[in-house]
N, C-alpha and C. Protein backbone atom coordinates (compact mmCIF):
# COMPACT_ATOMS: atom_id res chain seq x y z
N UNK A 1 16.74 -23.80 124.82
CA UNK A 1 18.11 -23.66 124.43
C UNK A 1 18.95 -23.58 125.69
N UNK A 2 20.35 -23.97 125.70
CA UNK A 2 20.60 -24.42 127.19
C UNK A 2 22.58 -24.39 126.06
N UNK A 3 23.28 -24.37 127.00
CA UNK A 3 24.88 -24.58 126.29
C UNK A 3 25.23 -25.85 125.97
N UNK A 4 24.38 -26.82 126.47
CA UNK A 4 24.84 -28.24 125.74
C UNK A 4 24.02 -28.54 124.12
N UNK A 5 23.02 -28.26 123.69
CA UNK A 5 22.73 -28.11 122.99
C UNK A 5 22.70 -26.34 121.80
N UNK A 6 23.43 -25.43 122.27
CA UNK A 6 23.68 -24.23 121.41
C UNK A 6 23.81 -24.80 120.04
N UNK A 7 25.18 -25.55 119.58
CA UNK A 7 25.84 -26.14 118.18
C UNK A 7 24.44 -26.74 117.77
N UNK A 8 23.66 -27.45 118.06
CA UNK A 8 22.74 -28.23 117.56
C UNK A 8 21.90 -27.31 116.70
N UNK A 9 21.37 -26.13 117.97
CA UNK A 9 20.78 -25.28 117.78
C UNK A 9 21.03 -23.95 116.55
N UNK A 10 22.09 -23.62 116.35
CA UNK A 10 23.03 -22.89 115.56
C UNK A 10 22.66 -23.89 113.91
N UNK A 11 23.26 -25.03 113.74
CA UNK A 11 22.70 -25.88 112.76
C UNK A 11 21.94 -25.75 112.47
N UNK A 12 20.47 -26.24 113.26
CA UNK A 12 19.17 -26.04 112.34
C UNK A 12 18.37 -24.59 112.04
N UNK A 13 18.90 -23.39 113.15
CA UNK A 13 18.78 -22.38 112.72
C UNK A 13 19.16 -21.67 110.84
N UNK A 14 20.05 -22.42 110.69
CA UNK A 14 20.75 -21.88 109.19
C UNK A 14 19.98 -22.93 108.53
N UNK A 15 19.29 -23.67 108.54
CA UNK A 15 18.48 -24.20 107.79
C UNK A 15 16.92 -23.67 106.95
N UNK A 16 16.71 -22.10 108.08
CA UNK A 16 15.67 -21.58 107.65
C UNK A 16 16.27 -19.87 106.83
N UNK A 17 15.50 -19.67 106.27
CA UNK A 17 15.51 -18.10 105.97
C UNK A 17 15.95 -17.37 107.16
N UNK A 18 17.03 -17.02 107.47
CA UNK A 18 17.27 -16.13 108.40
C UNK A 18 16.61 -14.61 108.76
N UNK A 19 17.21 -14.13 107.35
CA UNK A 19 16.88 -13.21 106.60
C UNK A 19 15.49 -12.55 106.70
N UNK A 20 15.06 -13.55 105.63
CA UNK A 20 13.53 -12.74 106.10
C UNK A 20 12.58 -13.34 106.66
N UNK A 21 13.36 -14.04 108.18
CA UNK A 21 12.61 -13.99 109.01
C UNK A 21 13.46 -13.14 110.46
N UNK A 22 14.06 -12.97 110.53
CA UNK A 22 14.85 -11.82 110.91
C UNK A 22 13.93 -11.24 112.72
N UNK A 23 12.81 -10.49 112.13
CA UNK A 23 12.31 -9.52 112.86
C UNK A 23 11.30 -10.82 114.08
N UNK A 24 11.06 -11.96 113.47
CA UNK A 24 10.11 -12.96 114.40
C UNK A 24 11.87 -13.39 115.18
N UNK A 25 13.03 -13.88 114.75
CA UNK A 25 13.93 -14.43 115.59
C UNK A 25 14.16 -13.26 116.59
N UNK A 26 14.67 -12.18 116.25
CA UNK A 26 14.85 -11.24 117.48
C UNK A 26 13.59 -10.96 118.44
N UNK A 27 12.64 -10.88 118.14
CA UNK A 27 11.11 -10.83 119.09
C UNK A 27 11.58 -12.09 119.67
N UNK A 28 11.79 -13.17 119.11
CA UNK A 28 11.37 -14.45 120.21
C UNK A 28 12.81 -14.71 121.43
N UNK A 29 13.93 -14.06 120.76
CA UNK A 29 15.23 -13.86 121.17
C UNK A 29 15.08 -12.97 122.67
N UNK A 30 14.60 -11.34 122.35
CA UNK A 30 14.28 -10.59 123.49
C UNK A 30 13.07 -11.29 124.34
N UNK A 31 11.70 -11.97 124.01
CA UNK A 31 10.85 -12.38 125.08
C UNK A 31 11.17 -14.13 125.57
N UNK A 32 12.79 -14.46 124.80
CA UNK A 32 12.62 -15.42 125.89
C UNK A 32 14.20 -14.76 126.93
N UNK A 33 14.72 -14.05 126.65
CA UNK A 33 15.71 -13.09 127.51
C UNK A 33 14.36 -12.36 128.92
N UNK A 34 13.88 -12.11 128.43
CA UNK A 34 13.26 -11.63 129.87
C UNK A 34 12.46 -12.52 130.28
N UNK A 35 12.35 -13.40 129.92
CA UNK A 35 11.85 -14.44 131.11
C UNK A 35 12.90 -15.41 131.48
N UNK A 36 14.35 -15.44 130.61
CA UNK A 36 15.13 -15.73 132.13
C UNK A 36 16.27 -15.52 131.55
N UNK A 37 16.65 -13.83 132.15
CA UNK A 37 17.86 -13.33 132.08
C UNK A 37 19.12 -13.72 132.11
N UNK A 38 19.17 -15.19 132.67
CA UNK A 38 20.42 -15.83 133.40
C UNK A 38 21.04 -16.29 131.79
N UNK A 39 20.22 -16.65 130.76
CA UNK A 39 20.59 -17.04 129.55
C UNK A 39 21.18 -15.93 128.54
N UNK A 40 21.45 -15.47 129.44
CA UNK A 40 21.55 -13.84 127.79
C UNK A 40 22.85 -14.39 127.24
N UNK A 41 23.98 -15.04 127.66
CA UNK A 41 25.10 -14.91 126.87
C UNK A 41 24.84 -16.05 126.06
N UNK A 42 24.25 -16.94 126.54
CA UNK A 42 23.38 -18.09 125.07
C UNK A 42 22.92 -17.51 124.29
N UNK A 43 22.09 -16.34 124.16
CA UNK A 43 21.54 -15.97 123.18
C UNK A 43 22.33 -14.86 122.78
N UNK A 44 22.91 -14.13 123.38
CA UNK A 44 23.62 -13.59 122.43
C UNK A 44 25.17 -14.45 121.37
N UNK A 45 25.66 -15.54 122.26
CA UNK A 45 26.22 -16.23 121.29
C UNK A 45 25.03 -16.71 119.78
N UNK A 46 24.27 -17.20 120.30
CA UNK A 46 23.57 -17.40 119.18
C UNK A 46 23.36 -16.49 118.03
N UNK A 47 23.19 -15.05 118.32
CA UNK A 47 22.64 -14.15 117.68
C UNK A 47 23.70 -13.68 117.04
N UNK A 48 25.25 -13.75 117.61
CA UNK A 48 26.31 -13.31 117.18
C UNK A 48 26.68 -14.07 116.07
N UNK A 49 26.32 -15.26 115.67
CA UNK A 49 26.65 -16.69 114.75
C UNK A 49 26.11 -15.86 113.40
């Protein structure tokens, strides 16, 4: 995930159960934040959607 592709990304995200899958998106959200911190406001835009 990268800012030229976020919108793309945002799209096919709402294509799945958010909901109850919930607890696997935030795990994969925080372990790809610490392996490269420089992205956090990508993912937190994302997470904020």
């Amino acid at each position: 995930m990268n800012a030229s592709n976020l919108p793309i990304f945002i799209n096919e995200i709402f294509q799945y159960n958010i909901v109850r899958g919930r607890g696997s998106l935030v795990r994969a959200v925080i372990e790809a934040q610490i392996e490269s911190p420089f992205n956090t406001p990508m993912y937190a835009a994302s997470v904020s959607v």
